[in-house]
N, C-alpha and C. Protein backbone atom coordinates (compact mmCIF):
# COMPACT_ATOMS: atom_id res chain seq x y z
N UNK A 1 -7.30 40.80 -28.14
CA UNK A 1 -6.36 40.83 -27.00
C UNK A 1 -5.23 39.82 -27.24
N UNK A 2 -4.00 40.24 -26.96
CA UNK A 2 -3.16 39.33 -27.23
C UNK A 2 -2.74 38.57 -26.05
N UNK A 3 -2.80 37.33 -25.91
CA UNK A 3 -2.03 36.30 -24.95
C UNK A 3 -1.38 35.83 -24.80
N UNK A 4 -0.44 36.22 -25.61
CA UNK A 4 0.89 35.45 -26.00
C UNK A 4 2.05 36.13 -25.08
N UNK A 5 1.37 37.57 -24.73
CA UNK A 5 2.61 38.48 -23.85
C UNK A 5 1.77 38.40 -22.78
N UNK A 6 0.79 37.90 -22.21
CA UNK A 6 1.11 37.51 -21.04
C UNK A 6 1.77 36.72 -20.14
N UNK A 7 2.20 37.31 -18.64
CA UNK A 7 3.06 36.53 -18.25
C UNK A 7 2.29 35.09 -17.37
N UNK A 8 3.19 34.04 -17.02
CA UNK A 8 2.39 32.75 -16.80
C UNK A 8 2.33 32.98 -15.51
N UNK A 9 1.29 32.89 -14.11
CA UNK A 9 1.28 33.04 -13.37
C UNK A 9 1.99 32.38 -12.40
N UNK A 10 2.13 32.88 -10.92
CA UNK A 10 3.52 31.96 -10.40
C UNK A 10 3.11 30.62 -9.86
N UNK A 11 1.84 30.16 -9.85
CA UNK A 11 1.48 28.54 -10.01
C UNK A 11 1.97 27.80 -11.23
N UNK A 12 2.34 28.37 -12.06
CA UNK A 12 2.88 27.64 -13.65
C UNK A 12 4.57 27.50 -13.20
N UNK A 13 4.99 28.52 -12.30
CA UNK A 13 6.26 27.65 -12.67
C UNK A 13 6.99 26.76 -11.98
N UNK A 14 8.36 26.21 -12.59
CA UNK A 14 8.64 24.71 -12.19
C UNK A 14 9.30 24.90 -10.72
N UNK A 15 8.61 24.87 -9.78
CA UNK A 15 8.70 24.62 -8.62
C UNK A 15 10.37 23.70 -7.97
N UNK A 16 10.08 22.66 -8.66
CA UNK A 16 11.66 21.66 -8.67
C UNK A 16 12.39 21.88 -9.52
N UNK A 17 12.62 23.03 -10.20
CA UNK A 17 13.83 23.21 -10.70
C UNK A 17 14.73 24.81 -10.41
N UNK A 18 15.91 23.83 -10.14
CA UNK A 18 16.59 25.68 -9.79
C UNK A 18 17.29 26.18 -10.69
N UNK A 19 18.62 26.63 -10.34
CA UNK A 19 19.77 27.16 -11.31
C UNK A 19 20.41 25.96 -12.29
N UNK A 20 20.93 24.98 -11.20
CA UNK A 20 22.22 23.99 -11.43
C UNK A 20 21.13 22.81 -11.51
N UNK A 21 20.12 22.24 -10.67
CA UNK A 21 19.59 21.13 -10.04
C UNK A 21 18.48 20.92 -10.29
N UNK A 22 17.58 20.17 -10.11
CA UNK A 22 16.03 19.56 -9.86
C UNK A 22 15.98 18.89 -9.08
N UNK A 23 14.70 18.79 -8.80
CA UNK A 23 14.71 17.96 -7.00
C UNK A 23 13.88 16.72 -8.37
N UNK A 24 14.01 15.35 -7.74
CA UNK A 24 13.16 14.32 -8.91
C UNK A 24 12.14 12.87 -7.64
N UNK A 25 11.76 12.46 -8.28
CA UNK A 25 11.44 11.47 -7.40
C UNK A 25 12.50 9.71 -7.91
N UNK A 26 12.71 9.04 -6.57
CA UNK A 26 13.69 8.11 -6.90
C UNK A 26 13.47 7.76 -8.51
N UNK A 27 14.48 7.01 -8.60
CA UNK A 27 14.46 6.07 -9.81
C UNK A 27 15.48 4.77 -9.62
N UNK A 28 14.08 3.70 -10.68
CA UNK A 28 15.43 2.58 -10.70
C UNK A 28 16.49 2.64 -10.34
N UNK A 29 17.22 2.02 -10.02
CA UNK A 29 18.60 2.31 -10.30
C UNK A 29 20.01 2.84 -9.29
N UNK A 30 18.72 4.36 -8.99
CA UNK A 30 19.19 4.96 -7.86
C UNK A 30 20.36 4.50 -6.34
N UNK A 31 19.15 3.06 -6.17
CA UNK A 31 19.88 2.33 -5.23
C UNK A 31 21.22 1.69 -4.87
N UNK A 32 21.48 1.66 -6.21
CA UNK A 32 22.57 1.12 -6.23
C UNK A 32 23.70 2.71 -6.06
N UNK A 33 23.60 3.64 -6.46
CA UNK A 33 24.32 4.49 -6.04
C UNK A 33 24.10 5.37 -4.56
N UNK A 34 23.47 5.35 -4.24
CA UNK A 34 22.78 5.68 -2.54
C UNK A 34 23.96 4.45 -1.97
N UNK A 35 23.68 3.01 -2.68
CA UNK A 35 24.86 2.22 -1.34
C UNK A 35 26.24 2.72 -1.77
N UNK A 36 26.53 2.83 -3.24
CA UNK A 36 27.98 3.49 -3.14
C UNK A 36 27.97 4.40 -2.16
N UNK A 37 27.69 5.19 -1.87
CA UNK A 37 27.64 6.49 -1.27
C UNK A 37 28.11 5.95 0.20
N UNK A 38 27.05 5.21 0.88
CA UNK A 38 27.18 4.23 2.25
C UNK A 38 28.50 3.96 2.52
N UNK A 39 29.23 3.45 1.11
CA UNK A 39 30.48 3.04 1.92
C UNK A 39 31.59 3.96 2.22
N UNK A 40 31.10 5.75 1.13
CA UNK A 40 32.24 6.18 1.84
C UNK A 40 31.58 6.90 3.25
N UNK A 41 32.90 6.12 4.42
CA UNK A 41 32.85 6.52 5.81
C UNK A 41 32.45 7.73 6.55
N UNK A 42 33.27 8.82 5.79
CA UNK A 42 33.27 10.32 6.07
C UNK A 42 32.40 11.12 5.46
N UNK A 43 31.24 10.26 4.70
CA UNK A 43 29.90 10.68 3.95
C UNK A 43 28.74 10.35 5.53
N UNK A 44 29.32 9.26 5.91
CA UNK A 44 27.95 8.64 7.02
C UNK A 44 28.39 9.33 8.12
N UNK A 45 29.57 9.76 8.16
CA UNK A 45 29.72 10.24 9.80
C UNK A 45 29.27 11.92 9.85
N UNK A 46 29.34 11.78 8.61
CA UNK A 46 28.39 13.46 8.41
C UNK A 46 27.24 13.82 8.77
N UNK A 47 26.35 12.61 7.88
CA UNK A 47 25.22 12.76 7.89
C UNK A 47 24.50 11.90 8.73
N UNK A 48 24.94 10.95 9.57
CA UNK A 48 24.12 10.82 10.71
C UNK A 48 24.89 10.27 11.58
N UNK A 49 24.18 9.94 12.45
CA UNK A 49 24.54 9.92 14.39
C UNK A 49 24.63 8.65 14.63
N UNK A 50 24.31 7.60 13.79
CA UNK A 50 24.39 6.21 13.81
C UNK A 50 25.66 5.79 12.94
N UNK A 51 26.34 4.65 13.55
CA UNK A 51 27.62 4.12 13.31
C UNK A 51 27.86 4.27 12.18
N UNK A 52 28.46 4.64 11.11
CA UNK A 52 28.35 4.62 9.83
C UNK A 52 28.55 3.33 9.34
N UNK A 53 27.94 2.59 8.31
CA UNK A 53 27.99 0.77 7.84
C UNK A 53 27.48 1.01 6.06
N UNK A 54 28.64 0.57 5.40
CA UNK A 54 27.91 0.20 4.26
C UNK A 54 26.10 -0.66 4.06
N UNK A 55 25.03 -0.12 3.37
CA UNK A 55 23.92 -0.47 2.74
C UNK A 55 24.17 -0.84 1.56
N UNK A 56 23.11 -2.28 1.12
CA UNK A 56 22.93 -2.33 0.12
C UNK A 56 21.99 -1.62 -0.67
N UNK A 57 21.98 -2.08 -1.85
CA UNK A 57 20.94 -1.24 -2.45
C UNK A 57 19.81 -1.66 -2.17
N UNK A 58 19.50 -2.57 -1.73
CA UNK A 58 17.70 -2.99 -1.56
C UNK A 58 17.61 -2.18 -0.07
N UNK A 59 18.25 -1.84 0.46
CA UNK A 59 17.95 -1.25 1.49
C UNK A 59 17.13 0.09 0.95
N UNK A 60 17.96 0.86 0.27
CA UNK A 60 17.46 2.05 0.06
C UNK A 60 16.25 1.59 -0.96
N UNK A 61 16.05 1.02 -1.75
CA UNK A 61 14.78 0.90 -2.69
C UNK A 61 13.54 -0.38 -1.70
N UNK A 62 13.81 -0.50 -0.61
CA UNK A 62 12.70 -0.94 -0.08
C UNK A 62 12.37 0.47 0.73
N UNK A 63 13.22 1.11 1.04
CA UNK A 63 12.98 2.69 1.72
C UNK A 63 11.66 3.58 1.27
N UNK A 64 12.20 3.55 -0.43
CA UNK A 64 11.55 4.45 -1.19
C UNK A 64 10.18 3.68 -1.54
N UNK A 65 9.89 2.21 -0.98
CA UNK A 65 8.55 1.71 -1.82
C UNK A 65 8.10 2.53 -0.48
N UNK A 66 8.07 2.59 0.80
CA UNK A 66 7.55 2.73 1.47
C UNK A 66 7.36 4.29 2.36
N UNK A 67 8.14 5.08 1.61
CA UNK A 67 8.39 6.44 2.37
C UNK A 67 6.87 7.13 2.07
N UNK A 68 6.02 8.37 2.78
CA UNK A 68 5.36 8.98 2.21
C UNK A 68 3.63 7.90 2.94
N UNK A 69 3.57 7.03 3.33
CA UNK A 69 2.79 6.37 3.46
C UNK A 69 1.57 7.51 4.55
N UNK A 70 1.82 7.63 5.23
CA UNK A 70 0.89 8.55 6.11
C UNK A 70 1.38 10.27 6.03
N UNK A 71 1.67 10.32 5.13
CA UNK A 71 1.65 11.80 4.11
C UNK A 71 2.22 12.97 5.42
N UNK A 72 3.14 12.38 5.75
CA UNK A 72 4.36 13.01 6.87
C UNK A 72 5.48 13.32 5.97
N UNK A 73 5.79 12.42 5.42
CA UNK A 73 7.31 12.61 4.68
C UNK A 73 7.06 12.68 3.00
N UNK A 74 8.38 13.35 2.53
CA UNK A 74 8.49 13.86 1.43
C UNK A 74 10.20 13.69 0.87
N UNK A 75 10.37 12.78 0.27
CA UNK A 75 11.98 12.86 -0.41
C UNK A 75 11.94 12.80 -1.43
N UNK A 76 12.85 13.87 -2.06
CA UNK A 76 13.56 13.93 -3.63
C UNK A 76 14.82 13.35 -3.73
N UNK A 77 15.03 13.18 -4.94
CA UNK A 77 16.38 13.15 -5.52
C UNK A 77 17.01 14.30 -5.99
N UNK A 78 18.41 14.88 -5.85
CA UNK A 78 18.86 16.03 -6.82
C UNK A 78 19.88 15.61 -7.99
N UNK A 79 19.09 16.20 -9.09
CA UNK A 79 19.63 15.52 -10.16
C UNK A 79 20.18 16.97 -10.80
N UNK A 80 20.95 16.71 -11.65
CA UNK A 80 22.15 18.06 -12.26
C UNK A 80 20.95 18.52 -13.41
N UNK A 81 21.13 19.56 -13.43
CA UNK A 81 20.15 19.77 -15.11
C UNK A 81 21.40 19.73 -16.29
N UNK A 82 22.42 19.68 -15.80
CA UNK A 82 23.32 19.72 -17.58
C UNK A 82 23.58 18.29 -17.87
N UNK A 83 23.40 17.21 -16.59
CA UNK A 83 23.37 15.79 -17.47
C UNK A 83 22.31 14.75 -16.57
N UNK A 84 21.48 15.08 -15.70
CA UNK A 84 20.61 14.52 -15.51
C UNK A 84 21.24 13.44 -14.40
N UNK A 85 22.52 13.59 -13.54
CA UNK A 85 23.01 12.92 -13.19
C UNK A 85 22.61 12.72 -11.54
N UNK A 86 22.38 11.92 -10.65
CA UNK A 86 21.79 11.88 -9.28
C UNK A 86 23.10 12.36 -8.51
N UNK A 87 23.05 13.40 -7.73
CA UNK A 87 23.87 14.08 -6.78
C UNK A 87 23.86 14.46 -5.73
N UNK A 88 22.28 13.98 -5.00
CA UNK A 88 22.13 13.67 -3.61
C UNK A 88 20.55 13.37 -3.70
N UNK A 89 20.09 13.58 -2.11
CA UNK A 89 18.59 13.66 -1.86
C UNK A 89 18.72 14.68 -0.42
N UNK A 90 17.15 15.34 -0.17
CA UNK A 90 16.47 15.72 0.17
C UNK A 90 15.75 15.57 0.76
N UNK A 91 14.96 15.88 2.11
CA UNK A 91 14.01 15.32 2.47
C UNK A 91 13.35 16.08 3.55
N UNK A 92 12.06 16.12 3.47
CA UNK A 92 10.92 16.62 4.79
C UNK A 92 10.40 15.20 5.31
N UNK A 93 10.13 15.59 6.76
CA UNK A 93 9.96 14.27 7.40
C UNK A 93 8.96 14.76 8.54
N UNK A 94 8.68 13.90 9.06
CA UNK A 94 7.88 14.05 10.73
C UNK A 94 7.38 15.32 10.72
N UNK A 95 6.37 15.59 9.62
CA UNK A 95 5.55 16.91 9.54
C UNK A 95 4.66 16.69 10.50
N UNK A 96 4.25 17.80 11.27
CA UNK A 96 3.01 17.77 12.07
C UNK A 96 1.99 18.53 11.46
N UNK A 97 1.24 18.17 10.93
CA UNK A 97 0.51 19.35 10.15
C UNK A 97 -0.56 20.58 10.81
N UNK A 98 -0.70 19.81 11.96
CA UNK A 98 -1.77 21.17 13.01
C UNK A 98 -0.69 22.15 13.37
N UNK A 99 0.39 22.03 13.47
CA UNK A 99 1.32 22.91 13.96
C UNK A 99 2.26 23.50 13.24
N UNK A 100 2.06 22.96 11.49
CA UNK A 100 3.16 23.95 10.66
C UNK A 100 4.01 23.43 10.65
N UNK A 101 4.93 22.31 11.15
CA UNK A 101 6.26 22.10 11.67
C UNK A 101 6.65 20.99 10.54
N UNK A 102 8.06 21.00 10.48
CA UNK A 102 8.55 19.59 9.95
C UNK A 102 9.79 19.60 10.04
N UNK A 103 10.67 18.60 10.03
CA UNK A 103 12.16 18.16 10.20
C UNK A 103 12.58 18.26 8.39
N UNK A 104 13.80 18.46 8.06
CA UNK A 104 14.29 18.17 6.85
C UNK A 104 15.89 17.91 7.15
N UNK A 105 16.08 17.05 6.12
CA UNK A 105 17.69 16.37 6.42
C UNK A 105 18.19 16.67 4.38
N UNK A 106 19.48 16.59 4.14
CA UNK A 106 20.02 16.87 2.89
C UNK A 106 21.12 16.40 2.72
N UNK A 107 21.20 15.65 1.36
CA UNK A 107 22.96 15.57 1.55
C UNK A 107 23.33 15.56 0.10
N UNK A 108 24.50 15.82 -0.47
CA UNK A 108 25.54 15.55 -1.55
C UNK A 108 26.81 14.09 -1.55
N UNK A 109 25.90 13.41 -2.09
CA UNK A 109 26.82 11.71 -1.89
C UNK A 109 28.45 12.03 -1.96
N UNK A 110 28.62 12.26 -3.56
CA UNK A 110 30.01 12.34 -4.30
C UNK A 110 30.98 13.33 -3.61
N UNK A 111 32.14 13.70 -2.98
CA UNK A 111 33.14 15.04 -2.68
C UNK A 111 33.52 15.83 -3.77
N UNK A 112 33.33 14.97 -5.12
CA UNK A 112 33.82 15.89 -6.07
C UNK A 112 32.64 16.92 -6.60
N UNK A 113 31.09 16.43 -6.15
CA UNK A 113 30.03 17.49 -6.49
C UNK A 113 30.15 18.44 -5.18
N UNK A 114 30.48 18.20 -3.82
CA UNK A 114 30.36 19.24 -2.94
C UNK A 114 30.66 20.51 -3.56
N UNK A 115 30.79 21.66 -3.05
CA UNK A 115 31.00 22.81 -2.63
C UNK A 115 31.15 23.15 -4.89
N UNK A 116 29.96 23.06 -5.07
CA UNK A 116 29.80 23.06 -6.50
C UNK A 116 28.37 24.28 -6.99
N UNK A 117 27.40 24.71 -5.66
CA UNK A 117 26.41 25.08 -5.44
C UNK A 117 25.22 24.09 -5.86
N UNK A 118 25.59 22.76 -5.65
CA UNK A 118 24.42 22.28 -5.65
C UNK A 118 23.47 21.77 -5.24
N UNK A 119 24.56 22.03 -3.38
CA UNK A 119 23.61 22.38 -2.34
C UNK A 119 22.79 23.08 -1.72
N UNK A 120 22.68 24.05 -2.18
CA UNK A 120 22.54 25.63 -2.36
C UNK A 120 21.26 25.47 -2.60
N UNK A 121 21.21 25.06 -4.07
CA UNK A 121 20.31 25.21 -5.40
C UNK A 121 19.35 24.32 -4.55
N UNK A 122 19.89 23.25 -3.99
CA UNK A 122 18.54 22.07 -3.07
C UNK A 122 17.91 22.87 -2.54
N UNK A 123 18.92 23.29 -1.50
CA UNK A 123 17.44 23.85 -0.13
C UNK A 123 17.01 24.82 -0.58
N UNK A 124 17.55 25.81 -1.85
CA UNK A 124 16.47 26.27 -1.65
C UNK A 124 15.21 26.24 -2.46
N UNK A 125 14.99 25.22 -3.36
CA UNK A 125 13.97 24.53 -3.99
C UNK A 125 13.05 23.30 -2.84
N UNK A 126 14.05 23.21 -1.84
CA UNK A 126 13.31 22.75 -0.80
C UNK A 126 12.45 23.49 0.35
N UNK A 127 13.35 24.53 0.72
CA UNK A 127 12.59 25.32 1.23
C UNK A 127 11.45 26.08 0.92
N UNK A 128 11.37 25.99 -0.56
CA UNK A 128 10.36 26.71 -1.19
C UNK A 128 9.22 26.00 -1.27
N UNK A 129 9.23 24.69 -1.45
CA UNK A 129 8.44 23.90 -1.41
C UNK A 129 7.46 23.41 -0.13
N UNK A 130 8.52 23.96 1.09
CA UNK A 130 8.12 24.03 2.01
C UNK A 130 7.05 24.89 2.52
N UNK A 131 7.49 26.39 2.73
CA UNK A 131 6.93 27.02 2.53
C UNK A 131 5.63 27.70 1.72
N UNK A 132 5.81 27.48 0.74
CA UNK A 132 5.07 28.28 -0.27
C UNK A 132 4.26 27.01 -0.69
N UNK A 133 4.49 25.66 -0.79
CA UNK A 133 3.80 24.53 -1.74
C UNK A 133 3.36 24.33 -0.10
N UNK A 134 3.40 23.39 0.84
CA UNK A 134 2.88 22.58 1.81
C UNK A 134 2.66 23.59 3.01
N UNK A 135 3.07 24.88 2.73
CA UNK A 135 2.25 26.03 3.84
C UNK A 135 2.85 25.65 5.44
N UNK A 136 4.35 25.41 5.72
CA UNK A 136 4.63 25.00 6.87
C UNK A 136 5.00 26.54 7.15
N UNK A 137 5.04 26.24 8.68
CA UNK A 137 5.66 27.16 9.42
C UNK A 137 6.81 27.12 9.75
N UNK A 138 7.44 26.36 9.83
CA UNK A 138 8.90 26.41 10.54
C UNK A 138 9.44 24.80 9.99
N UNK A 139 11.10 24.93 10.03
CA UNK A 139 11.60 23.55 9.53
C UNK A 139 12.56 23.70 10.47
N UNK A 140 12.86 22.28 11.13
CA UNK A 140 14.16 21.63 11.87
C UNK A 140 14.88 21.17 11.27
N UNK A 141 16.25 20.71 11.46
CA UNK A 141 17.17 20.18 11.63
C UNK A 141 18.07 19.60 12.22
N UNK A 142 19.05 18.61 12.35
CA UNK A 142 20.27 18.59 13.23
C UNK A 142 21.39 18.19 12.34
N UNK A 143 22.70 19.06 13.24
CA UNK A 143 24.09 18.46 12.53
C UNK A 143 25.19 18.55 13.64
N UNK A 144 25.66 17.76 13.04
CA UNK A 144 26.98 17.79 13.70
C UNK A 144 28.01 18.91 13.63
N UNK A 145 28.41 19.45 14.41
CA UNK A 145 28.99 20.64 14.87
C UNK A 145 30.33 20.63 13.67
N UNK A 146 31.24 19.52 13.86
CA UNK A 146 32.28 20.01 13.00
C UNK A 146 31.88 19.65 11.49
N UNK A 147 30.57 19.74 11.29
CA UNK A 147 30.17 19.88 9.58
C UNK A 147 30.60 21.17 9.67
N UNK A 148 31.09 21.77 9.31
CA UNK A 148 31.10 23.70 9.10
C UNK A 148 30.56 23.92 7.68
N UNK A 149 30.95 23.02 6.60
CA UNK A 149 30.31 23.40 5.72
C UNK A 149 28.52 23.25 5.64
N UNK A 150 28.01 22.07 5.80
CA UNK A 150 26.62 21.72 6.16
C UNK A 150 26.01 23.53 7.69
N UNK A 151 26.80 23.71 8.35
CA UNK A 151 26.61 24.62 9.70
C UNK A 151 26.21 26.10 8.20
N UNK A 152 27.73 26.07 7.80
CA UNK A 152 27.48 27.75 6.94
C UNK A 152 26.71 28.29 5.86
N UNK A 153 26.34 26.66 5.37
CA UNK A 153 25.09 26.45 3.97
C UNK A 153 23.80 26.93 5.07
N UNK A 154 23.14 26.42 5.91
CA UNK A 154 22.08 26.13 6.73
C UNK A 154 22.24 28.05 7.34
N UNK A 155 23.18 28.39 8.01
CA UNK A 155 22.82 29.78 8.12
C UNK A 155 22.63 30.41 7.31
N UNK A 156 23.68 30.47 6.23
CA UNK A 156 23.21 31.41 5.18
C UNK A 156 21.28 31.74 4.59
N UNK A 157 20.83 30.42 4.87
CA UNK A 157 19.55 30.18 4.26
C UNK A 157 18.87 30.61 5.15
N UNK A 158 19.18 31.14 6.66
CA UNK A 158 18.53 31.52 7.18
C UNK A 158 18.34 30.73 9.10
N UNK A 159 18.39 29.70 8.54
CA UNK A 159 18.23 28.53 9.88
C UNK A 159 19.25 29.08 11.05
N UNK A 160 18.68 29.41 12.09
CA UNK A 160 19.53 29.72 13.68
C UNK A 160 19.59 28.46 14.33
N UNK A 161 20.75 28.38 15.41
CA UNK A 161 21.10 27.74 16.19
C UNK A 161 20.13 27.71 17.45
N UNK A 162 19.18 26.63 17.64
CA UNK A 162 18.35 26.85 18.68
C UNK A 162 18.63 26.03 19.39
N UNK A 163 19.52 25.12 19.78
CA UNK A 163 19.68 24.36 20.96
C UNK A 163 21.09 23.51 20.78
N UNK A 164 21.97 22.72 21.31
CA UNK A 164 22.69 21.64 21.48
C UNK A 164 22.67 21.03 22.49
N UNK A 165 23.01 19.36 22.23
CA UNK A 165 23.51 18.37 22.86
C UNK A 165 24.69 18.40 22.58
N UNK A 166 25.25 18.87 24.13
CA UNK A 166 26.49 18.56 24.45
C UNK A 166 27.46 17.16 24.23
N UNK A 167 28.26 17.20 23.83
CA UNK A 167 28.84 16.05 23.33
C UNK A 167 28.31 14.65 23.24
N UNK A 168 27.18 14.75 22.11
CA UNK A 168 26.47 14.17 21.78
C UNK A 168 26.63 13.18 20.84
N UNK A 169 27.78 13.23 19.98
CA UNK A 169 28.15 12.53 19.03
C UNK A 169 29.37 11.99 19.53
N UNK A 170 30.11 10.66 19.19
CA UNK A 170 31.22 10.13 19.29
C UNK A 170 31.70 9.57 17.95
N UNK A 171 32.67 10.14 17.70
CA UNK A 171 33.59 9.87 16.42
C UNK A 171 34.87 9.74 16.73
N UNK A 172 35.84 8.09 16.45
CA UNK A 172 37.41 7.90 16.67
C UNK A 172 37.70 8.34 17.76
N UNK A 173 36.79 8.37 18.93
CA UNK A 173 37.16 8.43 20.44
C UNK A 173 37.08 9.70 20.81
N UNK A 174 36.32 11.20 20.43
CA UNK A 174 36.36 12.29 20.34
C UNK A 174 34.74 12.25 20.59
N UNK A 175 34.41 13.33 20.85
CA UNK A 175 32.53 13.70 21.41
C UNK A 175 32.55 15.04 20.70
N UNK A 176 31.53 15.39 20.18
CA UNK A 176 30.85 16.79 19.74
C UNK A 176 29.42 16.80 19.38
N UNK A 177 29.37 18.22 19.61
CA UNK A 177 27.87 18.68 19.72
C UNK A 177 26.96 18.37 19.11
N UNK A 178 25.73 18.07 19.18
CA UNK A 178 25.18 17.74 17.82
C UNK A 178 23.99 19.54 18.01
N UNK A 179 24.47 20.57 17.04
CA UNK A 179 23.53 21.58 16.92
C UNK A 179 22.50 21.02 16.27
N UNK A 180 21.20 21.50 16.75
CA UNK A 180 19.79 21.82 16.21
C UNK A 180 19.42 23.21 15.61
N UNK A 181 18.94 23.14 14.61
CA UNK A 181 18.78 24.49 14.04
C UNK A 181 17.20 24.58 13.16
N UNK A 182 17.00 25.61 13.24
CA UNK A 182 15.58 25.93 12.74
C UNK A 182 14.99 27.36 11.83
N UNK A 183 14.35 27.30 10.89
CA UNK A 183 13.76 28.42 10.33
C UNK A 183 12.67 28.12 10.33
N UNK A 184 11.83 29.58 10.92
CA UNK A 184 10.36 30.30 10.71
C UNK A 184 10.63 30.59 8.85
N UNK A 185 9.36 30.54 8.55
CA UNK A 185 8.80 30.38 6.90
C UNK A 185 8.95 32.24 6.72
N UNK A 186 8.58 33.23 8.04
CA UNK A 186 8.80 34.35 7.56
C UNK A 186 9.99 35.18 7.71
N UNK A 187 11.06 33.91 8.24
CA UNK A 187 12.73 34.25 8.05
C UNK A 187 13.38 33.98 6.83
N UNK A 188 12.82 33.44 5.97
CA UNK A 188 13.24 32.85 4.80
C UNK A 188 13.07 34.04 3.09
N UNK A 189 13.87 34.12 2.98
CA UNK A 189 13.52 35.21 1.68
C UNK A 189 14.25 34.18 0.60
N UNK A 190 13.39 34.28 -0.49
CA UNK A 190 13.53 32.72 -1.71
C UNK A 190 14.56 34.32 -2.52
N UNK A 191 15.53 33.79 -3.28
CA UNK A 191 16.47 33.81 -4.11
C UNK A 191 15.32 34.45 -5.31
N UNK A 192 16.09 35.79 -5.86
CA UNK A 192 15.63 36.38 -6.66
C UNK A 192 15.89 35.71 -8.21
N UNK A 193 15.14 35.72 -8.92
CA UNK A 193 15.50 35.49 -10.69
C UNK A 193 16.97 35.77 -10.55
N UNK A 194 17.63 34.69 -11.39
CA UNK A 194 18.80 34.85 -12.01
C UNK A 194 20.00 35.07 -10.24
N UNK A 195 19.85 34.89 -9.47
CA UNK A 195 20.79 35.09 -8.64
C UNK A 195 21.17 33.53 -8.30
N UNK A 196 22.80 33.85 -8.70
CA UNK A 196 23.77 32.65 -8.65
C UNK A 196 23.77 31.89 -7.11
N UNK A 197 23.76 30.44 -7.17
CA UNK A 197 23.65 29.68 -6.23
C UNK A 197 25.29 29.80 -5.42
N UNK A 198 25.44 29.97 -4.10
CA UNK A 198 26.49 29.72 -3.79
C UNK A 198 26.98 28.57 -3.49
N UNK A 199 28.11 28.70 -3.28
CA UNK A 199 29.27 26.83 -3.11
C UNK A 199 28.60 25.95 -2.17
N UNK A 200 28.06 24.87 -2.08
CA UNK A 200 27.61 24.44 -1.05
C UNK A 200 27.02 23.09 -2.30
C-alpha cells in the first residue's frame, strides 16, 4: 500500500498559518514595538475607548508574562510569512466556557500594513481557531462606529450588529456609537483553499 499519496488529515494542518500571515506567540522584543504603536494617536483612538497615552514597553511584556493565567484568554501575534515581520495582535478574551462564548479584539499597528489583507488573513485564522480548535459558540466584539474599515472587515466575516451605545465614545469634543457585534460559529463559513484574502 502506498502512503505517500495519502492525504494528511485536517488535524495535521497548520492551523496559524494563512495566505499572507501567522498568528505567533509574543516575542522578545515585541514590546518595544507594541509601545511604538501606543504613540501613534489615531491607532489608540481606534482601538479602544480609553484616552489614548503612549506605553512603554514593559507595559506590554509584563502583559504577556501574565495573560492566559485562568485559561480565559488567548493572544497572538501576526507576523508576515514573506519576512517574519510583527504586524499586529489578536486576541480571545473573557471566554465563558459553559456557554460557548468569548470576546475577541484585533488590530494592525503600522498604516502602511493596513488595508494590505492582513487583516483578513487574522480573523480568519482566528476565527478558525475559535471555532473549530476551542469549540466556541459565538464571538463578541466592540468598535467604534466611525472605524468603517474595522465595521466592513467584521461584516464581511460574518459578525452582525447586535446592539449600540449611543454616543458612547468621546473623541476632540464629538460622541459616537460604540457598535457591538457578534458571530454564531454556524454563521461563519472558513475561506476555501487558495481563496485570496481581502484588503483589510
Amino acid at each position: 500500500m502506498d502512503h505517500h499519496n495519502r492525504a494528511e488529515p485536517e488535524w495535521a494542518e497548520d492551523i496559524f498559518r494563512g495566505t499572507l500571515v501567522r498568528l505567533s506567540a509574543p516575542r522578545p522584543g515585541d514590546g518595544e514595538i507594541l509601545s511604538r504603536w501606543s504613540e501613534d494617536a489615531g491607532y489608540r483612538r481606534r482601538m479602544d475607548t480609553d484616552a489614548p497615552r503612549p506605553l512603554p514597553a514593559q507595559h506590554f511584556e509584563e502583559q504577556d508574562a501574565t495573560d492566559d493565567r485562568d485559561g480565559t484568554h488567548f493572544e497572538f501575534r501576526i507576523r508576515t510569512l514573506e519576512d517574519d515581520r510583527l504586524v499586529g495582535f489578536t486576541a480571545v478574551f473573557s471566554i465563558e466556557w459553559p456557554n460557548g462564548s468569548g470576546w475577541m479584539a484585533m488590530g494592525i499597528g503600522d498604516p502602511q500594513d493596513r488595508g494590505r489583507g492582513y487583516g483578513w488573513d487574522a480573523l480568519q485564522l482566528t476565527l478558525r481557531f475559535c471555532f473549530e480548535e476551542l469549540q466556541l459558540h459565538r464571538l463578541s466584539l466592540d468598535v467604534i462606529e466611525p472605524n468603517e474599515p474595522a465595521v466592513r472587515l467584521y461584516r464581511r466575516a460574518g459578525f452582525v450588529v447586535e446592539g449600540r451605545q449611543r454616543e458612547r465614545i468621546r473623541r476632540a469634543g464629538s460622541a459616537y456609537d460604540l457598535l457591538y457585534m457578534g458571530l454564531l460559529a454556524r454563521d461563519w463559513s472558513r475561506p476555501g483553499p487558495g481563496q485570496e484574502p481581502v484588503p483589510g
